[in-house]
N, C-alpha and C. Protein backbone atom coordinates (compact mmCIF):
# COMPACT_ATOMS: atom_id res chain seq x y z
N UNK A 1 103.31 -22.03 141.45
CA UNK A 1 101.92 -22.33 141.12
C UNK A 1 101.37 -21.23 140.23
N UNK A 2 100.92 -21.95 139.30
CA UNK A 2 99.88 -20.31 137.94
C UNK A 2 98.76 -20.67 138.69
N UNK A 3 98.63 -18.94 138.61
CA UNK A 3 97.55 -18.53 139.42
C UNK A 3 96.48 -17.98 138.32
N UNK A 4 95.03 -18.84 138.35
CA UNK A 4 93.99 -19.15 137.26
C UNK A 4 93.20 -17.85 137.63
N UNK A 5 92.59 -17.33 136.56
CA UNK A 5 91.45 -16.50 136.56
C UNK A 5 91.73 -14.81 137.96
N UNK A 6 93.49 -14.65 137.77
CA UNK A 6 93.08 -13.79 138.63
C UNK A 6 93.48 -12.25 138.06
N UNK A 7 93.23 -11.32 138.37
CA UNK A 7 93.11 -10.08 137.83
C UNK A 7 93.73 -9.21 138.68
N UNK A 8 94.71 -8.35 137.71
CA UNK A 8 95.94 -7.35 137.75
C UNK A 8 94.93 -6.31 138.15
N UNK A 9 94.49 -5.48 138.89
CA UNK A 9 94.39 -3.93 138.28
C UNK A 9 95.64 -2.80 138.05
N UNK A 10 96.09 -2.11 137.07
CA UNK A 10 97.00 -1.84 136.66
C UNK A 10 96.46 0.12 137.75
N UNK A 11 96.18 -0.11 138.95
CA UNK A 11 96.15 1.42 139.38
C UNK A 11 95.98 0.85 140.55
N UNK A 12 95.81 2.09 141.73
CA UNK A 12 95.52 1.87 142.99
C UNK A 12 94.51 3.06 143.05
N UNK A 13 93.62 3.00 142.81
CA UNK A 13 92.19 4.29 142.39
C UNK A 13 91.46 3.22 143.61
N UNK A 14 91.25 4.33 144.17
CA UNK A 14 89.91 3.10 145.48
C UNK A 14 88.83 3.05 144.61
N UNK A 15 88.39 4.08 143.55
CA UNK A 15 87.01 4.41 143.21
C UNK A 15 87.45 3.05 142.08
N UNK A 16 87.75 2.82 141.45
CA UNK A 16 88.62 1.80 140.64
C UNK A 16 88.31 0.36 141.42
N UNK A 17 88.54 0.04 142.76
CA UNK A 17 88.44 -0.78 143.09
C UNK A 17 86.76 -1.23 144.08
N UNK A 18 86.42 -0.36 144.20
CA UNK A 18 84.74 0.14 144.52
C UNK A 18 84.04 -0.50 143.72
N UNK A 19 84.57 0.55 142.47
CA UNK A 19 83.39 -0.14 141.52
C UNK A 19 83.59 -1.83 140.58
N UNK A 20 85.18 -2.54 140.78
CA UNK A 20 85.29 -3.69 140.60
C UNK A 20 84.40 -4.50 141.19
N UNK A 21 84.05 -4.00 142.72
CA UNK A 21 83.90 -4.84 144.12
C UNK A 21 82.53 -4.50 143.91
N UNK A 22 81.89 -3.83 143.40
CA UNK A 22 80.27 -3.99 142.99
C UNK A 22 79.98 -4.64 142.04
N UNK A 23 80.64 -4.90 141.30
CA UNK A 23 80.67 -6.21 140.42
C UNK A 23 80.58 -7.33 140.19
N UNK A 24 81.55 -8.03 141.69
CA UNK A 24 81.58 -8.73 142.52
C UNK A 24 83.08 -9.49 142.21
N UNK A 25 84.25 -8.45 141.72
CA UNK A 25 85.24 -8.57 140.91
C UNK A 25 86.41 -7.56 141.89
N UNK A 26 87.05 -9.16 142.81
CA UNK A 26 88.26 -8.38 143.76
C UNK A 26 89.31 -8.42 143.02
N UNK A 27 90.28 -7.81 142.44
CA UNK A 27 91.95 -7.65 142.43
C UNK A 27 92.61 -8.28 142.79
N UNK A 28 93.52 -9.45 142.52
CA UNK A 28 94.49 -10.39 143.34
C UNK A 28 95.71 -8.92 143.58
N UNK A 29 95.70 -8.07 142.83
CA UNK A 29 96.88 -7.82 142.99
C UNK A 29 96.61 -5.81 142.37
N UNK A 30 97.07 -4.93 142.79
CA UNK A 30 97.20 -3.49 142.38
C UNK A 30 98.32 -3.38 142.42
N UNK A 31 98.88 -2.99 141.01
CA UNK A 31 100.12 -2.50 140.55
C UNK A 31 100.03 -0.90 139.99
N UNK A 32 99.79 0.11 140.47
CA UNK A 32 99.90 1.61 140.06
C UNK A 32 101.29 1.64 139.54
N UNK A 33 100.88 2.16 138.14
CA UNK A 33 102.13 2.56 137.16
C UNK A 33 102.24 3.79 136.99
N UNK A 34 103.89 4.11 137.31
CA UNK A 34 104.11 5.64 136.81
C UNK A 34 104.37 5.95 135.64
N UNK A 35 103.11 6.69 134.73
CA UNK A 35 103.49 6.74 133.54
C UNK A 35 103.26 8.59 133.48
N UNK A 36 104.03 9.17 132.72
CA UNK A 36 104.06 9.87 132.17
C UNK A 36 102.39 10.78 131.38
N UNK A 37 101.31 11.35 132.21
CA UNK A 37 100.19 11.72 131.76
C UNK A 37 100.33 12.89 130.81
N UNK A 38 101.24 13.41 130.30
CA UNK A 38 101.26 14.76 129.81
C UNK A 38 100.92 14.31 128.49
N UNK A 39 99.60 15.15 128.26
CA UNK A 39 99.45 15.01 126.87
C UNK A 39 100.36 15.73 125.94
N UNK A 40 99.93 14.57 124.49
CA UNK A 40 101.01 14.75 123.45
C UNK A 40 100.23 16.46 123.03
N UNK A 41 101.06 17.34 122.23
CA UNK A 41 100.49 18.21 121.11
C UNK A 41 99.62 17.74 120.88
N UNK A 42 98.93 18.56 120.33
CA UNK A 42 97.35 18.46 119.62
C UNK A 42 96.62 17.05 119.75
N UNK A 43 97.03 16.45 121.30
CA UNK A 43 95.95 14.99 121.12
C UNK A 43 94.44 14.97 121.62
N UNK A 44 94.15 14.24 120.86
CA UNK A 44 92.29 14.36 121.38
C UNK A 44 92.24 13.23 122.68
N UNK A 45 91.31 13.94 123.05
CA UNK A 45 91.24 13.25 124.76
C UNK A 45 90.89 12.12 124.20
N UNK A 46 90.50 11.37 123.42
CA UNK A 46 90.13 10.10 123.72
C UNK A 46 91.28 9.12 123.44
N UNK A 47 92.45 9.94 122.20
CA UNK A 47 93.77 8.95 122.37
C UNK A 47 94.14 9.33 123.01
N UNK A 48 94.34 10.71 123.67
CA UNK A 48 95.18 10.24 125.44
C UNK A 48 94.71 9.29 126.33
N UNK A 49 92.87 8.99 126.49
CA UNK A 49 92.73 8.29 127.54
C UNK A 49 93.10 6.68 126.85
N UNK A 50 93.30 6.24 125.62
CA UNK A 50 93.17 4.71 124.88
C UNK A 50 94.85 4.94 124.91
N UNK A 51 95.73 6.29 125.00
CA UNK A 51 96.78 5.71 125.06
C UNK A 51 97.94 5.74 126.47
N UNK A 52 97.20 6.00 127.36
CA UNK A 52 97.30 5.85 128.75
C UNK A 52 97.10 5.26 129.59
N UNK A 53 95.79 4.23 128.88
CA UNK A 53 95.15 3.06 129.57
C UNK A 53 95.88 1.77 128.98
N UNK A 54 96.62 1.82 127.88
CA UNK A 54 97.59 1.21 127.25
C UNK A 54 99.03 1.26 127.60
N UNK A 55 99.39 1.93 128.13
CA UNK A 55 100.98 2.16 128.45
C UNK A 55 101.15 1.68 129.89
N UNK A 56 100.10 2.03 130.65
CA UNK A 56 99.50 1.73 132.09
C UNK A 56 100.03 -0.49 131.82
N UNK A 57 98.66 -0.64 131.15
CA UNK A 57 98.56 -1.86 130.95
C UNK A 57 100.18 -2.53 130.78
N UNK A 58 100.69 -1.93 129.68
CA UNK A 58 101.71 -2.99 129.13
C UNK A 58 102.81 -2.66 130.21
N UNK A 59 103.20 -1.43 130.72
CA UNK A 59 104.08 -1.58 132.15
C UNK A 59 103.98 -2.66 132.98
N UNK A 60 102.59 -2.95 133.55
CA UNK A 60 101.99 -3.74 134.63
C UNK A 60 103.04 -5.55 134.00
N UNK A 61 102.47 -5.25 132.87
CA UNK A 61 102.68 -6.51 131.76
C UNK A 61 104.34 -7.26 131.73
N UNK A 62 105.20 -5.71 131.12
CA UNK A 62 106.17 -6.38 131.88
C UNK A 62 107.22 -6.09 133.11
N UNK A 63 106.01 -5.52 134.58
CA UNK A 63 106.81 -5.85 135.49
C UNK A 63 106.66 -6.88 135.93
N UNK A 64 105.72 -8.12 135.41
CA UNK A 64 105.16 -9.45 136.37
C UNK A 64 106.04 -10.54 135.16
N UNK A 65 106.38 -9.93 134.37
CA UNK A 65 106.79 -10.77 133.35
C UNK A 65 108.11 -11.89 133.92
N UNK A 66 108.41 -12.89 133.27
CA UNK A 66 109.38 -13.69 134.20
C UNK A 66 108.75 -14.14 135.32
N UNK A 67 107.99 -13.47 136.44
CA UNK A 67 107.19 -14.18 137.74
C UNK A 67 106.43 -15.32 137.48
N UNK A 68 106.63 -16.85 137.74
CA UNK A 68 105.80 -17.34 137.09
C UNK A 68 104.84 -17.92 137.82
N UNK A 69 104.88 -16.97 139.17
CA UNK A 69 103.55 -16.68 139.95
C UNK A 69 102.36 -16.05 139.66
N UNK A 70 102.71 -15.45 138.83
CA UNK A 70 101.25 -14.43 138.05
C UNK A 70 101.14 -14.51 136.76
N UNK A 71 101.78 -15.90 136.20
CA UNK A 71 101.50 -15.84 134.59
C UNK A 71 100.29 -16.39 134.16
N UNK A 72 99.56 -16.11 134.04
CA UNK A 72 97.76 -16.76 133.77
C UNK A 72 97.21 -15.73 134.06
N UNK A 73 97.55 -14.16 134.72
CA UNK A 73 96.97 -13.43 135.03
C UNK A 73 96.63 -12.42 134.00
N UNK A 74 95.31 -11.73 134.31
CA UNK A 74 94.30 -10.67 133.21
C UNK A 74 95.06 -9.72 134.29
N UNK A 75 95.31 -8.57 133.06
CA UNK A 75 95.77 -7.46 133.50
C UNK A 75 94.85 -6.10 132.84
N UNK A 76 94.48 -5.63 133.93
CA UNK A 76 93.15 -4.24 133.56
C UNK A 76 93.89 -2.98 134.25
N UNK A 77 93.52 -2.15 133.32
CA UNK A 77 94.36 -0.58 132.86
C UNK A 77 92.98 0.17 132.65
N UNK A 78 93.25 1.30 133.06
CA UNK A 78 92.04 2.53 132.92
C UNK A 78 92.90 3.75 133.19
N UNK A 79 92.16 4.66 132.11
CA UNK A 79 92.57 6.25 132.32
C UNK A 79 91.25 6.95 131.89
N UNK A 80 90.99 8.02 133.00
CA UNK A 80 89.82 8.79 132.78
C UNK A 80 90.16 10.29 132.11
N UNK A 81 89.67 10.93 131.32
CA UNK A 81 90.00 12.12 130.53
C UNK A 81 88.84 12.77 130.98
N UNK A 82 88.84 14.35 131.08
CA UNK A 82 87.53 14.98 131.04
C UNK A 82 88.04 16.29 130.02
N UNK A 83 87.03 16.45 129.20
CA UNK A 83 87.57 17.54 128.58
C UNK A 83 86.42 18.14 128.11
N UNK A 84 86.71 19.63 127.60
CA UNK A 84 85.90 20.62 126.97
C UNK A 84 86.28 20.52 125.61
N UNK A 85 85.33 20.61 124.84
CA UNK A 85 86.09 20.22 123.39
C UNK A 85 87.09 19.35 123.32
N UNK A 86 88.02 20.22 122.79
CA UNK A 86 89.52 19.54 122.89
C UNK A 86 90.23 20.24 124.25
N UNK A 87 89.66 20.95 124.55
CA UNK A 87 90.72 21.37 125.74
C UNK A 87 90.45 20.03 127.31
N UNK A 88 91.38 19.66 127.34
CA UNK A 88 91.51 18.67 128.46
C UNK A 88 91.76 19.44 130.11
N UNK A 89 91.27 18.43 130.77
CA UNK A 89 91.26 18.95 132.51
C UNK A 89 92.08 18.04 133.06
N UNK A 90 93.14 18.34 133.52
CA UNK A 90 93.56 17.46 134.34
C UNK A 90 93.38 17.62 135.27
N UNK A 91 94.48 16.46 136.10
CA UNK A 91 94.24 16.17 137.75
C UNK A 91 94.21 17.38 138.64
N UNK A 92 93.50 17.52 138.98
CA UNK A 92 94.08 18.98 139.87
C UNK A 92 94.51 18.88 141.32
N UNK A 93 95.41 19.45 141.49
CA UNK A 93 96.20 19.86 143.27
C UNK A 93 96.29 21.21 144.13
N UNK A 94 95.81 21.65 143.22
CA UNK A 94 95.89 23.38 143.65
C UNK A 94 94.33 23.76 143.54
N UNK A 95 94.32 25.10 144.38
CA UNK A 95 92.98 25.30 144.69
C UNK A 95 92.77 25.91 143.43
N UNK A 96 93.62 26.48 142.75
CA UNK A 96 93.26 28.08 141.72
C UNK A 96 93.38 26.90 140.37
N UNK A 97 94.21 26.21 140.54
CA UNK A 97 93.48 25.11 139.00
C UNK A 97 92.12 24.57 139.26
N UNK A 98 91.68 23.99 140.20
CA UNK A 98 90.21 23.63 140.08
C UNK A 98 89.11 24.87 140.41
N UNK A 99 89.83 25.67 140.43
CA UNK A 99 88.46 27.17 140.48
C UNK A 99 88.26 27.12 139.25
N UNK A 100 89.50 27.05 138.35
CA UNK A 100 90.06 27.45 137.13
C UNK A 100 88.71 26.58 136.23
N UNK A 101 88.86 25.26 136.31
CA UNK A 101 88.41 24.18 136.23
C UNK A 101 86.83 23.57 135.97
N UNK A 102 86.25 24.39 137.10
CA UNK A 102 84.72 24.60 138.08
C UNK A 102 84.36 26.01 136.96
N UNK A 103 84.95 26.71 137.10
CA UNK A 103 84.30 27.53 136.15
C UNK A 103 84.30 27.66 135.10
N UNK A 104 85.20 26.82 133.92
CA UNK A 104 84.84 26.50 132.77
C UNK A 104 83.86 25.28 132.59
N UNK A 105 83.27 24.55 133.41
CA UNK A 105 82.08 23.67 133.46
C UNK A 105 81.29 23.95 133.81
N UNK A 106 81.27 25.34 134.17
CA UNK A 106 79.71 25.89 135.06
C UNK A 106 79.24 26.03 133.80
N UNK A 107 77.41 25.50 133.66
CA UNK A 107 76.76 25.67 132.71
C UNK A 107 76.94 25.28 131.01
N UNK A 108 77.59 23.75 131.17
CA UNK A 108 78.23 24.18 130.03
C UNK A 108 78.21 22.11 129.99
N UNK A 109 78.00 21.66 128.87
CA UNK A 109 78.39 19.94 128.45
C UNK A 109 79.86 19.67 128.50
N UNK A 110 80.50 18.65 128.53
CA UNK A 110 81.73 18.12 128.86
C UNK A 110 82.01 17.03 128.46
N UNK A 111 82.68 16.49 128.34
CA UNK A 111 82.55 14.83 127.50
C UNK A 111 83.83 14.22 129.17
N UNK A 112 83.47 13.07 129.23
CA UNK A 112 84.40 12.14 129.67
C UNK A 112 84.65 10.65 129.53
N UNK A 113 86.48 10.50 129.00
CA UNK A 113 86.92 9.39 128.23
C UNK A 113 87.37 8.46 129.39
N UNK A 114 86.67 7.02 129.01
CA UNK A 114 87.68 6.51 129.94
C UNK A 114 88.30 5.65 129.21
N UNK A 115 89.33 5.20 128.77
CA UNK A 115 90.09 4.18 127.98
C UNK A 115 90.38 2.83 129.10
N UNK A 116 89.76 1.87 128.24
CA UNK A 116 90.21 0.46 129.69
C UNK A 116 90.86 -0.20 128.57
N UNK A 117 91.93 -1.28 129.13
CA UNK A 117 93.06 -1.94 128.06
C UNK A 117 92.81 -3.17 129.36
N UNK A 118 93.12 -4.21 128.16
CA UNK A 118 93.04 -5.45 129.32
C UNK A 118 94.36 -6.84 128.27
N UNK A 119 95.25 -6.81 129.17
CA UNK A 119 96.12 -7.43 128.86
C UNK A 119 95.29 -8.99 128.93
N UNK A 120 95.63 -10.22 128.12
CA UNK A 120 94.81 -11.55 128.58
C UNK A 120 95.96 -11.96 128.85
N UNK A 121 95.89 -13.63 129.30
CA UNK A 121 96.83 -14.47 129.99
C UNK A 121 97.98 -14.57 129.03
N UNK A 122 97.12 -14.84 127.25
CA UNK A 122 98.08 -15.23 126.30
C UNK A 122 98.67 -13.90 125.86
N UNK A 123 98.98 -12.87 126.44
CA UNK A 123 99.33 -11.48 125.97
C UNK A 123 98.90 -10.92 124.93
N UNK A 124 97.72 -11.15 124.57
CA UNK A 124 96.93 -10.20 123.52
C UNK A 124 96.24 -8.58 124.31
N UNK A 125 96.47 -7.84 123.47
CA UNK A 125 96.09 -6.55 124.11
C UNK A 125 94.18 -6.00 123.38
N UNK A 126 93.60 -5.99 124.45
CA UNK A 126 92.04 -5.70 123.92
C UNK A 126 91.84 -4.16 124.81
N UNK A 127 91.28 -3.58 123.94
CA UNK A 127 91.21 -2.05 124.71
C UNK A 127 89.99 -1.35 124.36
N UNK A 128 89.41 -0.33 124.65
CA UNK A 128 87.68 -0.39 124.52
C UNK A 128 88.13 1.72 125.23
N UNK A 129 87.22 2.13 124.52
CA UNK A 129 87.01 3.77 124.99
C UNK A 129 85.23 4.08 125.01
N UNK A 130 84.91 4.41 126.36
CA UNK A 130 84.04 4.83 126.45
C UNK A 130 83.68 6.29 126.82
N UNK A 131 82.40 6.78 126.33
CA UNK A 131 82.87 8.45 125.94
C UNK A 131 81.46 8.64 126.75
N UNK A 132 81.37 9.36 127.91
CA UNK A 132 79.71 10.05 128.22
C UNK A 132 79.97 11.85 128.07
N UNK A 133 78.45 12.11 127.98
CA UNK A 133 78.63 13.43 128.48
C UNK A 133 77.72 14.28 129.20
N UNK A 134 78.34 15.41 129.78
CA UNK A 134 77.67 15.54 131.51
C UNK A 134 77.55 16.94 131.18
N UNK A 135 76.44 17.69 131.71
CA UNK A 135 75.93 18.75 131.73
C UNK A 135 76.08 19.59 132.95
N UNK A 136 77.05 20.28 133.47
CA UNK A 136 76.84 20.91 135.15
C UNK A 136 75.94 21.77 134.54
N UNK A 137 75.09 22.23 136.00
CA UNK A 137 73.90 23.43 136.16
C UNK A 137 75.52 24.39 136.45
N UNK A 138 74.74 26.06 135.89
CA UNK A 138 75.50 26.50 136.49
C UNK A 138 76.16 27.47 137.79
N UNK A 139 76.99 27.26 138.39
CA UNK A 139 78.18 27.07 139.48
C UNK A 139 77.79 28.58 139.76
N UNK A 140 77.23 28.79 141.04
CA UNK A 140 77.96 30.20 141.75
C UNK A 140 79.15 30.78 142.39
N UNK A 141 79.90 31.75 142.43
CA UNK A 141 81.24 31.80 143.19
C UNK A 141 80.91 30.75 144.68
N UNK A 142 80.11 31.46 145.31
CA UNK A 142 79.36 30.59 146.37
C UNK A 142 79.22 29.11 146.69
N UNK A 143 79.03 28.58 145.04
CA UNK A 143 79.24 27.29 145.05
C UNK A 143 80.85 26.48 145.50
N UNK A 144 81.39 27.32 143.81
CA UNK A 144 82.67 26.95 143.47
C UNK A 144 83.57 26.99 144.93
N UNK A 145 83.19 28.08 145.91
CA UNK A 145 83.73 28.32 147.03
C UNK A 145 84.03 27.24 147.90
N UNK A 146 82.96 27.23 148.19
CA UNK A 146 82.04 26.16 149.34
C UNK A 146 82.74 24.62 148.64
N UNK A 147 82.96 24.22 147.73
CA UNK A 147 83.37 22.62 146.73
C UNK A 147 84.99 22.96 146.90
N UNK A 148 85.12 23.79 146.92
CA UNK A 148 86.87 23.95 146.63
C UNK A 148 87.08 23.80 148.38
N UNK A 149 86.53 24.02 149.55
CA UNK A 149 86.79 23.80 151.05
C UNK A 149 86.27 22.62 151.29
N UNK A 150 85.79 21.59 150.47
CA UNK A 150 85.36 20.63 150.49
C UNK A 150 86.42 19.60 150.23
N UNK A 151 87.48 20.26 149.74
CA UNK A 151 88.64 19.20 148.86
C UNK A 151 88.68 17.76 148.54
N UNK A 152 87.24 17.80 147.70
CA UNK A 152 86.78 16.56 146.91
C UNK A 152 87.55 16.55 145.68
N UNK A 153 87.80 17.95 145.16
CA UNK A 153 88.06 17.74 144.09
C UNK A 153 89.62 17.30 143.83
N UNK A 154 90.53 17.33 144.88
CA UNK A 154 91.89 17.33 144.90
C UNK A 154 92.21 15.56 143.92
N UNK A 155 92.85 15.98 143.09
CA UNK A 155 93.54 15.25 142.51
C UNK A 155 92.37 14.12 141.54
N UNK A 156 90.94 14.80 141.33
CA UNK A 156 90.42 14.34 140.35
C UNK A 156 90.49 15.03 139.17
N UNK A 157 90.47 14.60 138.29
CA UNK A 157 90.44 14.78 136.70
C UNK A 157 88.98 15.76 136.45
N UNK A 158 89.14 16.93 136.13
CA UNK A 158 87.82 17.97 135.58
C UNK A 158 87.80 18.71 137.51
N UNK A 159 88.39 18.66 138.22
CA UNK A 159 88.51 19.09 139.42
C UNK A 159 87.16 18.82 139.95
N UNK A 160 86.31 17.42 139.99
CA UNK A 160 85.06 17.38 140.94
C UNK A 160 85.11 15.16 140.59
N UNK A 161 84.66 14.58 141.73
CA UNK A 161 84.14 13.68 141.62
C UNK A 161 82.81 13.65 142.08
N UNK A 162 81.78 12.97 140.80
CA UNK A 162 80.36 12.83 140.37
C UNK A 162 79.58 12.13 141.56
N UNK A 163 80.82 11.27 142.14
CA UNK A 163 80.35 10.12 143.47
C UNK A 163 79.91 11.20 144.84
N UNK A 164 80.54 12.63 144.86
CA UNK A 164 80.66 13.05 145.93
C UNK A 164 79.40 14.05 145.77
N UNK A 165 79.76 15.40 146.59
CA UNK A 165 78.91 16.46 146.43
C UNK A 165 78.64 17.21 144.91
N UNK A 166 79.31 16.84 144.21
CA UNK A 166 79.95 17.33 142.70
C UNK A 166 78.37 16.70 141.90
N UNK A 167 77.86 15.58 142.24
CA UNK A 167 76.82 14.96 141.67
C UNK A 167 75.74 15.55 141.66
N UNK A 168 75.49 16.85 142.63
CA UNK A 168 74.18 17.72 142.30
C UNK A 168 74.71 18.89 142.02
N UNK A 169 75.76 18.67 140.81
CA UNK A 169 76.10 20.15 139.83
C UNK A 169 75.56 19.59 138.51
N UNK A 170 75.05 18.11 138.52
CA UNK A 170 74.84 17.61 137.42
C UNK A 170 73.25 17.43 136.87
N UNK A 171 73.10 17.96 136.04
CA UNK A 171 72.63 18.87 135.40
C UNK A 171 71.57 17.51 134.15
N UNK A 172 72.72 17.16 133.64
CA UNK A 172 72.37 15.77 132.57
C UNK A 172 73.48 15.25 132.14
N UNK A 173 73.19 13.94 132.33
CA UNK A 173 74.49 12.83 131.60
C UNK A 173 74.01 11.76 130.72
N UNK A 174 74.26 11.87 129.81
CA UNK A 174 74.07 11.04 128.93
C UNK A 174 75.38 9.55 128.51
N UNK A 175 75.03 8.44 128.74
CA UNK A 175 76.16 7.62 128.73
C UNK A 175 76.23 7.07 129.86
N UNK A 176 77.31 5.89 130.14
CA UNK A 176 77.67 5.68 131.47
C UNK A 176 78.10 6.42 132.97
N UNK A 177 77.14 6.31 133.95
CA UNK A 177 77.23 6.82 135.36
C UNK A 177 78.91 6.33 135.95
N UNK A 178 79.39 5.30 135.72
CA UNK A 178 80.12 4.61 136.08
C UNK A 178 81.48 4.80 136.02
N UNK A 179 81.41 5.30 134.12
CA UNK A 179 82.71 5.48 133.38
C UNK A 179 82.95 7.12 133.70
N UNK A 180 81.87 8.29 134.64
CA UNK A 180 82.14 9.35 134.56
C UNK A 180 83.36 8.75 136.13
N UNK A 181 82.80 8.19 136.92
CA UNK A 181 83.05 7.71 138.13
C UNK A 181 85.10 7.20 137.96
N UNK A 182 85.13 6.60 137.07
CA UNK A 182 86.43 6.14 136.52
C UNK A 182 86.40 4.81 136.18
N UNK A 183 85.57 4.06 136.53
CA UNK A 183 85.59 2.46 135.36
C UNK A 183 84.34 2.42 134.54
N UNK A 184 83.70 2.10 133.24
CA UNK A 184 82.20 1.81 132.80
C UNK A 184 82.43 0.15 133.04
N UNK A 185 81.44 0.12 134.12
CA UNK A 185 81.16 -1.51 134.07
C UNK A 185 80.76 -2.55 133.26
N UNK A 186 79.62 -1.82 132.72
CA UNK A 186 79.28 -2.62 131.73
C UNK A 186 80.69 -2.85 130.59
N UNK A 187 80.81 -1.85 129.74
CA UNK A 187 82.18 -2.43 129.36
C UNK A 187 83.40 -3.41 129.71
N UNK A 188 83.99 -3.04 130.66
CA UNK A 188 84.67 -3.60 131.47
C UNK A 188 84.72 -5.30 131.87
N UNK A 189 83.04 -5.76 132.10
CA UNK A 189 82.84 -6.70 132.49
C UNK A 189 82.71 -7.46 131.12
N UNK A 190 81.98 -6.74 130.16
CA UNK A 190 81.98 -7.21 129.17
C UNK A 190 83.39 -8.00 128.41
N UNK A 191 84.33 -6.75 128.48
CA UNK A 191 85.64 -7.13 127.93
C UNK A 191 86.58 -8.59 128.62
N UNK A 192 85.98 -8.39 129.70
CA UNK A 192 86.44 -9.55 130.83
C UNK A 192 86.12 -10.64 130.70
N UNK A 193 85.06 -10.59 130.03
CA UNK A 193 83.75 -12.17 129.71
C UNK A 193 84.23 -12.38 128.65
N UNK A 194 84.26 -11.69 127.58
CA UNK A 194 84.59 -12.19 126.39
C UNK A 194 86.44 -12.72 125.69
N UNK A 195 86.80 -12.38 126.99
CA UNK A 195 88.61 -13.20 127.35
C UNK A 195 88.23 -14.31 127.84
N UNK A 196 87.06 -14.88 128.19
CA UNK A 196 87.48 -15.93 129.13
C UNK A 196 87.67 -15.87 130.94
N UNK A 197 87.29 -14.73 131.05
CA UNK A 197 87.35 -14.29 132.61
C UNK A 197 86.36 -15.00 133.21
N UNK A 198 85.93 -15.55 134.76
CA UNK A 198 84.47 -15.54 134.83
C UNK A 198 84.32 -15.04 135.97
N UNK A 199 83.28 -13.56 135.53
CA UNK A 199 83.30 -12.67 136.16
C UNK A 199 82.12 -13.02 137.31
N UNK A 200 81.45 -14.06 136.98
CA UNK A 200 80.45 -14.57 138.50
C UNK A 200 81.18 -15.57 139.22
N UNK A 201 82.66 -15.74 139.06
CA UNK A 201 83.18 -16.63 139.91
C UNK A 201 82.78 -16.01 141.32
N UNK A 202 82.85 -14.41 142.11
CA UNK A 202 82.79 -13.86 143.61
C UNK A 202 81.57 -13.57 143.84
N UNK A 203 80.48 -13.97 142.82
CA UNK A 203 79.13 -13.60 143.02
C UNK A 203 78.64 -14.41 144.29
N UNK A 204 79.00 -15.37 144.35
CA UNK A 204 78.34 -16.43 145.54
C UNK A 204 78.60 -15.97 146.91
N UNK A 205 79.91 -15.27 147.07
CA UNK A 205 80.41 -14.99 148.18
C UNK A 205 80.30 -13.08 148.73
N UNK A 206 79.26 -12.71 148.28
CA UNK A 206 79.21 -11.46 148.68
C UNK A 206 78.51 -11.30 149.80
């Protein structure tokens, strides 16, 4: 049986699936792809995040490929970037990278990329980069202390998520609340509508 109108997410990000589900937009299916995040030489965060949210995507693409249980299916890919200039933040796991991390954002603007790629049923690839940027107040050791025993920041991108305690370091954001979060909805939904998705099909049932 092809399965109509249903949607891949190409990660297993809860915050990813949070903010689908405020949408009113469940996942038939989470496929997290292991791809390779190391940025290229000299790349600007925004083609790492458009080409990560792309590689993500087309994996997903053809591991369902041949299944012809999931062929009608929209497949959605996201990668979040945070960076200083050009210098990029990654995921952090260690306490002394996100001190590292926390204190090059104390007091200081930041940009964050999120690249979304959305495979359609007929395998056309549509992909969209949205760019905000966020202002932390700035960070006392005291702070940075106290957030790092908090281990919110473990394994987010710029070592803090905006959703948690990290949200009153913020200072000013200009751009999407959403896309700092890891999906921009508005985008997103947008890109979804204009495939042919229909994204008020779960509205009735919330």
């Amino acid at each position: 049986m092809v399965l109509k109108n249903k949607l891949i997410l190409a990660s297993g990000s809860p915050r990813r699936v949070e903010l689908l589900g405020q949408a009113g937009l469940e996942p038939a299916r989470l496929m997290p792809m292991d791809v390779d995040e190391t940025p290229k030489k000299a790349e600007h965060p925004r083609s790492l995040a458009r080409r990560l949210s792309g590689e993500k995507a087309e994996a997903s693409f053809r591991a369902i490929k041949g299944d012809p249980a999931w062929q009608g299916s929209y497949i959605l890919a996201a990668d979040t970037v945070v960076a200083v200039g050009r210098r990029i933040l990654g995921k952090c796991e260690y306490a002394d990278e996100a001190s590292s991390a926390l204190n090059l954002l104390s007091g200081r603007n930041h940009r964050v990329y999120t690249g979304i790629c959305l495979i359609t049923p007929d395998g056309r690839l549509r992909q969209k980069i949205v760019e905000s940027k966020v202002r932390f107040r700035r960070l006392s050791a005291a702070d940075i202390d106290a957030y790092l025993a908090s281990g919110e920041w473990r394994g987010k991108a710029g070592a803090y998520a905006i959703q948690g305690i990290a949200g009153s370091f913020v200072q000013k954001l200009v751009g999407s609340y959403t896309n700092v979060v890891g999906l921009p909805l508005y985008e997103t939904t947008l890109l979804l509508a204009g495939e042919g998705f229909d994204i008020r099909a779960g509205w009735g049932e919330r």
